[in-house]
C-alpha atoms as a PDB file:
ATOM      1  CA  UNK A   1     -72.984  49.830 -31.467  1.00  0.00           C
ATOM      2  CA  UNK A   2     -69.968  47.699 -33.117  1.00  0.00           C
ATOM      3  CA  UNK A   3     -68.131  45.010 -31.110  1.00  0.00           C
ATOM      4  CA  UNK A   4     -64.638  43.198 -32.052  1.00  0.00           C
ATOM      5  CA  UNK A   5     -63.114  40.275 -29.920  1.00  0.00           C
ATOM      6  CA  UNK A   6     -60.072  38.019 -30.222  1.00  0.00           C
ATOM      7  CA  UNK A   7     -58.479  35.510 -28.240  1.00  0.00           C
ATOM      8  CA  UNK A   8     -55.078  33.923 -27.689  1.00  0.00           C
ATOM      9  CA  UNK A   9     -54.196  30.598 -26.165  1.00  0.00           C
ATOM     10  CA  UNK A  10     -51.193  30.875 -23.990  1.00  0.00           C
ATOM     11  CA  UNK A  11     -49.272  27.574 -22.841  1.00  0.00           C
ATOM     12  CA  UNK A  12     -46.907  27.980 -19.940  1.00  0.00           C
ATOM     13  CA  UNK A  13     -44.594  24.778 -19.765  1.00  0.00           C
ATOM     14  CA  UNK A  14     -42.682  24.233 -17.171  1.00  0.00           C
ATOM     15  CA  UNK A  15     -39.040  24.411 -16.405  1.00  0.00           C
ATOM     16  CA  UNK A  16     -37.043  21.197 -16.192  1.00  0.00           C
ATOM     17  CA  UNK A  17     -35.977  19.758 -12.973  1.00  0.00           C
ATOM     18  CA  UNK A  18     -32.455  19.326 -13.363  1.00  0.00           C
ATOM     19  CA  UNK A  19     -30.267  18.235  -9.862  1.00  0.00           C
ATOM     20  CA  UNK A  20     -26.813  16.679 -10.885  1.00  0.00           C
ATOM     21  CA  UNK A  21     -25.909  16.143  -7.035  1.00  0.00           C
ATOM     22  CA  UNK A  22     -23.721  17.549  -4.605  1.00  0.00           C
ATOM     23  CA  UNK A  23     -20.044  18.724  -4.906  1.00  0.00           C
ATOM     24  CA  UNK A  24     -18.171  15.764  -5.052  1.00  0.00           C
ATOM     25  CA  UNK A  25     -14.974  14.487  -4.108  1.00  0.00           C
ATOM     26  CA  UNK A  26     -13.221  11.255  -5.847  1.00  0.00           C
ATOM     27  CA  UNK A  27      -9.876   9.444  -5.533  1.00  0.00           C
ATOM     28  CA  UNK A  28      -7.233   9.433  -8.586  1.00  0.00           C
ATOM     29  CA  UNK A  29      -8.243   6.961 -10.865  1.00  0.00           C
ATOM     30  CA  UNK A  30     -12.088   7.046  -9.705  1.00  0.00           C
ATOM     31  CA  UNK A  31     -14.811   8.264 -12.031  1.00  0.00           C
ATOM     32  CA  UNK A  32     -18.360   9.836 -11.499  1.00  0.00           C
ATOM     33  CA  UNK A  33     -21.486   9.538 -14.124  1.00  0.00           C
ATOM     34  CA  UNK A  34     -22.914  12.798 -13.770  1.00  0.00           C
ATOM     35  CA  UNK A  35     -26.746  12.186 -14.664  1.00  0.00           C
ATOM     36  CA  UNK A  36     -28.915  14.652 -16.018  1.00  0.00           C
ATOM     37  CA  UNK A  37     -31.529  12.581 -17.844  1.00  0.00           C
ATOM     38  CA  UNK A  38     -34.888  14.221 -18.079  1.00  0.00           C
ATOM     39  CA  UNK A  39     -37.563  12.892 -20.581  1.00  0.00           C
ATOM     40  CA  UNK A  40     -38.251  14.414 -23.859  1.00  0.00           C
ATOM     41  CA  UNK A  41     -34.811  16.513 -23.057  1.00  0.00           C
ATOM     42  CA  UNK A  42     -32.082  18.254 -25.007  1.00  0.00           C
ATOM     43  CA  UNK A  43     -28.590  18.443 -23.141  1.00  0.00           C
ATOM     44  CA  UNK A  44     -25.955  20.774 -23.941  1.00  0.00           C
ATOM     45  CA  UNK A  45     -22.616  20.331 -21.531  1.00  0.00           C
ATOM     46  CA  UNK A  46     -19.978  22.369 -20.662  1.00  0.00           C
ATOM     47  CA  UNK A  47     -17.936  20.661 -23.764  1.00  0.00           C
ATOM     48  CA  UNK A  48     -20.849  20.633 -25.952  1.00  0.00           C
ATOM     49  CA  UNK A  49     -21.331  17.278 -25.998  1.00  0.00           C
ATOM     50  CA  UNK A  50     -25.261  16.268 -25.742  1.00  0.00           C
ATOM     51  CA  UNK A  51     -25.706  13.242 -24.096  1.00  0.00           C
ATOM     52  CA  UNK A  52     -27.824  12.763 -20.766  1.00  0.00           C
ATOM     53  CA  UNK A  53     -25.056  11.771 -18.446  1.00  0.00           C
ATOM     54  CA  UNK A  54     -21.602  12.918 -18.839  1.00  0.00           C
ATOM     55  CA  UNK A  55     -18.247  11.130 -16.615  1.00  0.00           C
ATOM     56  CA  UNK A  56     -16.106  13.021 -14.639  1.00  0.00           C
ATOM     57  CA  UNK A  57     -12.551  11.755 -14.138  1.00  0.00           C
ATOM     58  CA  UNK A  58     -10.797  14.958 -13.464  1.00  0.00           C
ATOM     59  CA  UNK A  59     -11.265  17.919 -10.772  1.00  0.00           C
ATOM     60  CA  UNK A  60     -13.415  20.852 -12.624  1.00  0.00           C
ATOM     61  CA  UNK A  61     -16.624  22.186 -12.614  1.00  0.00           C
ATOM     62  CA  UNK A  62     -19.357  19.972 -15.006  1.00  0.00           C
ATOM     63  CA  UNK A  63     -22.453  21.905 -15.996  1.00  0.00           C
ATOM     64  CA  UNK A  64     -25.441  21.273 -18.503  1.00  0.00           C
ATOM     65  CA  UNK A  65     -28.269  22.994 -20.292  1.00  0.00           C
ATOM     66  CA  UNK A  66     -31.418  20.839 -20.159  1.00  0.00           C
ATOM     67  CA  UNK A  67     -34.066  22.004 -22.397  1.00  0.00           C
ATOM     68  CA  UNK A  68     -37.997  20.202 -22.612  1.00  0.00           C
ATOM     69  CA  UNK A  69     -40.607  21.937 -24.852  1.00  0.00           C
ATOM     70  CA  UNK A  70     -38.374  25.309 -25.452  1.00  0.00           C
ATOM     71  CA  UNK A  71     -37.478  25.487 -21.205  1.00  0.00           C
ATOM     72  CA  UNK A  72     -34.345  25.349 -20.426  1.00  0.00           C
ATOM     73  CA  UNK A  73     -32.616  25.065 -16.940  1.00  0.00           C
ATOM     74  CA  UNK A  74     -28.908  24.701 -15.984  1.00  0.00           C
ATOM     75  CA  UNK A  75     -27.314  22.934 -13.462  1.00  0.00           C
ATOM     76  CA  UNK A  76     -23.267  22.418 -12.264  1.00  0.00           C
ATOM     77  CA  UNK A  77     -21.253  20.364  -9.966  1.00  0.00           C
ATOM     78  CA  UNK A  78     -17.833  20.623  -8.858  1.00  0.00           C
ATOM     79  CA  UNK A  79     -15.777  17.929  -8.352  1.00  0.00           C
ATOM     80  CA  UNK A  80     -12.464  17.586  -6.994  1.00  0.00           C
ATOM     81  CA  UNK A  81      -9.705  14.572  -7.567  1.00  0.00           C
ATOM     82  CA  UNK A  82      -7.332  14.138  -4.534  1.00  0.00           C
ATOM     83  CA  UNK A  83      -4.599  12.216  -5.103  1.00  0.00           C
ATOM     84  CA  UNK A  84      -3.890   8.540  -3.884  1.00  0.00           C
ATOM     85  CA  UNK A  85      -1.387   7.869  -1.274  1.00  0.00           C
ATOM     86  CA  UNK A  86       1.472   5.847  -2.194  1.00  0.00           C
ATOM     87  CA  UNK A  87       2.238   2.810  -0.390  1.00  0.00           C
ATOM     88  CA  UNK A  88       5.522   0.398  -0.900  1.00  0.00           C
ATOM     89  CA  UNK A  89       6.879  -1.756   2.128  1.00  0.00           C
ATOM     90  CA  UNK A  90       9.012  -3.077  -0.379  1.00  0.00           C
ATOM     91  CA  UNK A  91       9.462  -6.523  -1.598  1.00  0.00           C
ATOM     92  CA  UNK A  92       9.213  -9.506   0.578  1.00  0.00           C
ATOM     93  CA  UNK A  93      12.290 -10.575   3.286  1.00  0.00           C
ATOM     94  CA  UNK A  94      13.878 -12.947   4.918  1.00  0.00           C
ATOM     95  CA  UNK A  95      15.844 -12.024   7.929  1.00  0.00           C
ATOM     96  CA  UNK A  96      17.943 -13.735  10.265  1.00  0.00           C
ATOM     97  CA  UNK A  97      16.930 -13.552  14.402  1.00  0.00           C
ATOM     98  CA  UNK A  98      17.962 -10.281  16.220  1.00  0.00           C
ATOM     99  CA  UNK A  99      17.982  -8.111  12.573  1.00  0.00           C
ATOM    100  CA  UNK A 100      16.113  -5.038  12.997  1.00  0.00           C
ATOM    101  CA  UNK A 101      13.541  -4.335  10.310  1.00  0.00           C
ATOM    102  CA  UNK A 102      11.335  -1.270  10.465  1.00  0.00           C
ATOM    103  CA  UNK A 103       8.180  -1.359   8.229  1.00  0.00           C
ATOM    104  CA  UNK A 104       7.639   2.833   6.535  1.00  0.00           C
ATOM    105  CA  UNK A 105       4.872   3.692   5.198  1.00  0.00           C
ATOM    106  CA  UNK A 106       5.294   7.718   6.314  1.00  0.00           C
ATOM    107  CA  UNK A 107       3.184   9.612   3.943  1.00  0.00           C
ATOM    108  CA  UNK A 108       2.800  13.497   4.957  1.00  0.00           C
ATOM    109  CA  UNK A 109      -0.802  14.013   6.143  1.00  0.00           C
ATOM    110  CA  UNK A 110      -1.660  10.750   6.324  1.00  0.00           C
ATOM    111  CA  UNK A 111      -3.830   8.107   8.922  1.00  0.00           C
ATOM    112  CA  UNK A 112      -2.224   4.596   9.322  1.00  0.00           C
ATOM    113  CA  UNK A 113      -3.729   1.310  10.545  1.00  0.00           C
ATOM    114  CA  UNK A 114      -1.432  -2.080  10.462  1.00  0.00           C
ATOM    115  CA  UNK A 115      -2.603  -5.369  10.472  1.00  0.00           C
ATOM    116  CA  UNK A 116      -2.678  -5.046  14.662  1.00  0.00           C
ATOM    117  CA  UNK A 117      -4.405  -1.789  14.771  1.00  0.00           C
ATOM    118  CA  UNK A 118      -1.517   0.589  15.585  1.00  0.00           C
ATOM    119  CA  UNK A 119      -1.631   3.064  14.080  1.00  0.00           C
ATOM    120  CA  UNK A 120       2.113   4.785  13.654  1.00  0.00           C
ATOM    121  CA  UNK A 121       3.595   5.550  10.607  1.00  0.00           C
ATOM    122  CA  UNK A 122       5.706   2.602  10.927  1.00  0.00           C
ATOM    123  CA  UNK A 123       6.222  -0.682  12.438  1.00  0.00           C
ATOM    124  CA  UNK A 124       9.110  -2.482  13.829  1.00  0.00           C
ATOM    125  CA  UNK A 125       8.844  -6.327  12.865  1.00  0.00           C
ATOM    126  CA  UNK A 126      10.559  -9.206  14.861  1.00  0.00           C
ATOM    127  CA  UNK A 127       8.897 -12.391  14.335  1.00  0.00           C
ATOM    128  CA  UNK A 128       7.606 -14.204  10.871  1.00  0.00           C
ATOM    129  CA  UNK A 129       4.550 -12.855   9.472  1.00  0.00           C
ATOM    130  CA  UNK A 130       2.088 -10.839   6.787  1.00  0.00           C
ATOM    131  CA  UNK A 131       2.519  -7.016   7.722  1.00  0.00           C
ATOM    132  CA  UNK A 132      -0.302  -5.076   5.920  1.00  0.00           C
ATOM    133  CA  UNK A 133      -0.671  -1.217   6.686  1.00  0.00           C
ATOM    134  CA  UNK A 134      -4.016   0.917   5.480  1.00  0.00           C
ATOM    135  CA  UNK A 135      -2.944   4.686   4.809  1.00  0.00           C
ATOM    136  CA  UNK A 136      -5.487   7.222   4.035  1.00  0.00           C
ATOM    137  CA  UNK A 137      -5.159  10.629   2.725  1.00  0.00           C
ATOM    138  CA  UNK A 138      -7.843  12.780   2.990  1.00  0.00           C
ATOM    139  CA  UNK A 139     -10.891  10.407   1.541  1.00  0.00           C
ATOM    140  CA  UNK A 140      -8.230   8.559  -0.273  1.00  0.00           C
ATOM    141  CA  UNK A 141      -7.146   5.232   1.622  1.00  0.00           C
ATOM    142  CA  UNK A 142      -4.329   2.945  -0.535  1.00  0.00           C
ATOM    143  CA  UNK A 143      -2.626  -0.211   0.995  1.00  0.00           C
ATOM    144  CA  UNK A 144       0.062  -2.508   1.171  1.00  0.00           C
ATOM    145  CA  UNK A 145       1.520  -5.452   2.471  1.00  0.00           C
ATOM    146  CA  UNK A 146       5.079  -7.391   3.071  1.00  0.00           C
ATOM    147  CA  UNK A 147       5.728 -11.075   4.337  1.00  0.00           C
ATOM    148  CA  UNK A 148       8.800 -11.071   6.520  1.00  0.00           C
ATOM    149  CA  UNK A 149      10.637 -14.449   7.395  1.00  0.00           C
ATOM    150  CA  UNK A 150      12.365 -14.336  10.079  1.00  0.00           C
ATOM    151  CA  UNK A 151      15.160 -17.468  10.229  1.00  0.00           C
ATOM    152  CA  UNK A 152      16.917 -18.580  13.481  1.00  0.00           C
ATOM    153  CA  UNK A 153      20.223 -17.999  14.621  1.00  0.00           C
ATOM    154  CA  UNK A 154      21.983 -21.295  14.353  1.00  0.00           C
ATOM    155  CA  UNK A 155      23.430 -23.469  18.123  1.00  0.00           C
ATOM    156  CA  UNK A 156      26.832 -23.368  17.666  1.00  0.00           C
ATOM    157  CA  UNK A 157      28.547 -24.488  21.217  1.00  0.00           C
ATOM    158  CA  UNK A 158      32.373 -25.955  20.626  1.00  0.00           C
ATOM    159  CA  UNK A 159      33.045 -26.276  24.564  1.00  0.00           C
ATOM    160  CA  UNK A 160      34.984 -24.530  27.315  1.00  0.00           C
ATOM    161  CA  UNK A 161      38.272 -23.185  26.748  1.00  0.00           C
ATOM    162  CA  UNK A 162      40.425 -26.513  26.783  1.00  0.00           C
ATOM    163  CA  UNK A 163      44.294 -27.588  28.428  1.00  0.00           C
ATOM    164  CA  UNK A 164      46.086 -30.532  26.275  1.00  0.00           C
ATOM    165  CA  UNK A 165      49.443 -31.756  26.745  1.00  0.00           C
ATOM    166  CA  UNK A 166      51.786 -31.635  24.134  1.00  0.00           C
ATOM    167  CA  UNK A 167      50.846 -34.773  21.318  1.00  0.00           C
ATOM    168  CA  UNK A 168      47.482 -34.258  22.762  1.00  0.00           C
ATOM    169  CA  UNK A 169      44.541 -33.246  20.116  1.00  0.00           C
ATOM    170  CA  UNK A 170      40.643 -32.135  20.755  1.00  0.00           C
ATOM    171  CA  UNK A 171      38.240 -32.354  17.918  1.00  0.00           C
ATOM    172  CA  UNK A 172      36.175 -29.181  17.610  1.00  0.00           C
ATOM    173  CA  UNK A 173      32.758 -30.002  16.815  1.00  0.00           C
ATOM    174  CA  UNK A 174      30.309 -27.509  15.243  1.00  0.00           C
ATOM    175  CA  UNK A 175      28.228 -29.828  13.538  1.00  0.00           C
ATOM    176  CA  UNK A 176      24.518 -28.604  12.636  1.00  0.00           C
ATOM    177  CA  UNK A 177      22.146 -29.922  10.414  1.00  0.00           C
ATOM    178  CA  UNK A 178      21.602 -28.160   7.062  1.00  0.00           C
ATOM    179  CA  UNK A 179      25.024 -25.715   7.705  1.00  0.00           C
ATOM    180  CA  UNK A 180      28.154 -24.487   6.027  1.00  0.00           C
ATOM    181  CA  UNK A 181      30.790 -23.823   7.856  1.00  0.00           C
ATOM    182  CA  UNK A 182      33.975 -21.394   8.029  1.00  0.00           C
ATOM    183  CA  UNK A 183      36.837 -21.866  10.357  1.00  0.00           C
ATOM    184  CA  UNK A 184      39.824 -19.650  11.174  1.00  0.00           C
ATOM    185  CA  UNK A 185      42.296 -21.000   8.402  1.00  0.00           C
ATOM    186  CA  UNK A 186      38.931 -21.060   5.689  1.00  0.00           C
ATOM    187  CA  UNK A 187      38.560 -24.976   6.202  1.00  0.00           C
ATOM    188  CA  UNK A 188      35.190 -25.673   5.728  1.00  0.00           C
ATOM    189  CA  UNK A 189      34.354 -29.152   7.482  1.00  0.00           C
ATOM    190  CA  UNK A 190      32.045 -29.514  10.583  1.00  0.00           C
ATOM    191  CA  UNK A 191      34.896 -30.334  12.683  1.00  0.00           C
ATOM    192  CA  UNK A 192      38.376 -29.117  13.290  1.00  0.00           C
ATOM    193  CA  UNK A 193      41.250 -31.069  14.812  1.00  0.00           C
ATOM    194  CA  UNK A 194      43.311 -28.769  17.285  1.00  0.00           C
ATOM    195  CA  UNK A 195      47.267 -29.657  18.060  1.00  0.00           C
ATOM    196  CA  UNK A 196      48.486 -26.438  18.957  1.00  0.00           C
ATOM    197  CA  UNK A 197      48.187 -23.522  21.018  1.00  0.00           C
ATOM    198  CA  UNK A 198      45.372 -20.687  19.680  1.00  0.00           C
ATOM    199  CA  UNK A 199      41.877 -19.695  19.407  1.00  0.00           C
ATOM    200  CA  UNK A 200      39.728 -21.904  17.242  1.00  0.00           C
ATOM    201  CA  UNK A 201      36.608 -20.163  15.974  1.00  0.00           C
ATOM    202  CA  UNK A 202      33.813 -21.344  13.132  1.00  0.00           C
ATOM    203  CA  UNK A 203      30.870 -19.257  11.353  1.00  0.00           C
ATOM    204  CA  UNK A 204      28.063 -22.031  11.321  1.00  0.00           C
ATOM    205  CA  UNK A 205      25.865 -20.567   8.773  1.00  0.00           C
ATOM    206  CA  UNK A 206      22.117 -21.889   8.084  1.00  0.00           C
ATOM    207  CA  UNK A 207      19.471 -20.237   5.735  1.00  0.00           C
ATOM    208  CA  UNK A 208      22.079 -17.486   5.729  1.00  0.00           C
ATOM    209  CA  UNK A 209      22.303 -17.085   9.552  1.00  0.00           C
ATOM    210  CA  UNK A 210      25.357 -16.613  10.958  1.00  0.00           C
ATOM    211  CA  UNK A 211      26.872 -17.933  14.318  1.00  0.00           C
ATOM    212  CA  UNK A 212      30.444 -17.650  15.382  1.00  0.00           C
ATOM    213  CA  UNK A 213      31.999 -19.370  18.427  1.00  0.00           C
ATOM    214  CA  UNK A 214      35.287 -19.815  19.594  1.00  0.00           C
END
């Protein structure tokens, strides 16, 4: 005829929610915030340090410990650093007309794109102009970019092959604006005065181009 009763109140509280993302992939020098904020949390992360978001700047796997109300749940991402390509077309150049310049920019596994769209690894350049290339490595893309001027070949004409009698002179003429000049004994005027027998020739040199006639 003797009756005893107790009670308990239970309290079930719920995990966390914790989603840091998907694997990731990032470019040297590139950084990802990995965010884990929950409210009323505790974070523990794979170095132990407890703050809710935690930056990734090197390939490895990141994982935390969120805990609410005594409930803890972990999650972890992987991320992965590829390297950059490197790009150098060199420095700027000036060329003279007719000198072959070919633009590299071969890196091994790479995609190219140049200012014009092709898309080898390099490009031959004959005329004055910004030459830019895009080269991209995986999900890595780096660029780089060259001006080229390209000078003209000075007009040097000094005339037909020429007959004198003897006392006779011709005055070789190689005159052109803005040149030096070098003729077969090293004189170094725009004309030469020819008494004798022989083959007369001149470099006519502008911008550092270089024609020779004779």
């Amino acid at each position: 005829s003797c009756s005893v009763s107790d009670a308990i109140d239970v309290t079930v509280n719920p995990n966390p929610i914790v989603n840091l993302g998907a694997d990731a992939m990032l470019c040297d020098g590139d950084q990802l915030v990995i965010d884990a904020t929950t409210p009323g949390a505790t974070y523990s992360w794979q170095d132990n340090s407890n703050g809710p978001t935690f930056t990734a700047d090197a390939t490895g796997t990141y994982d935390v410990d969120v805990t609410v109300n005594g409930c803890t749940t972990n999650d972890a991402i992987n991320v992965t650093i590829n390297p950059m390509p490197v790009v150098d077309l060199g420095p700027d150049v000036t060329l003279c007309q007719g000198t072959p310049l070919l633009l590299d920019a071969t890196v091994p596994g790479a995609s190219y794109s140049w200012q014009n769209g092709s898309t080898d690894a390099t490009f031959a350049v004959n005329a004055t102009g910004t030459y830019d290339v895009d080269v991209t490595l995986g999900t890595c893309s780096a660029s780089d970019a060259i001006n080229v001027t390209v000078n003209p070949n000075p007009t040097v004409n000094l005339g037909a092959d020429a007959a004198l009698c003897d006392g006779d002179q011709i005055i070789l003429n190689a005159t052109t604006a803005g040149a030096t000049y070098n003729w077969q004994d090293n004189s170094n005027g725009p004309t030469f005065t020819a008494t004798t027998s022989g083959t007369y020739d001149v470099d006519v040199t502008v911008n550092g181009c270089t024609t020779n006639d004779a």
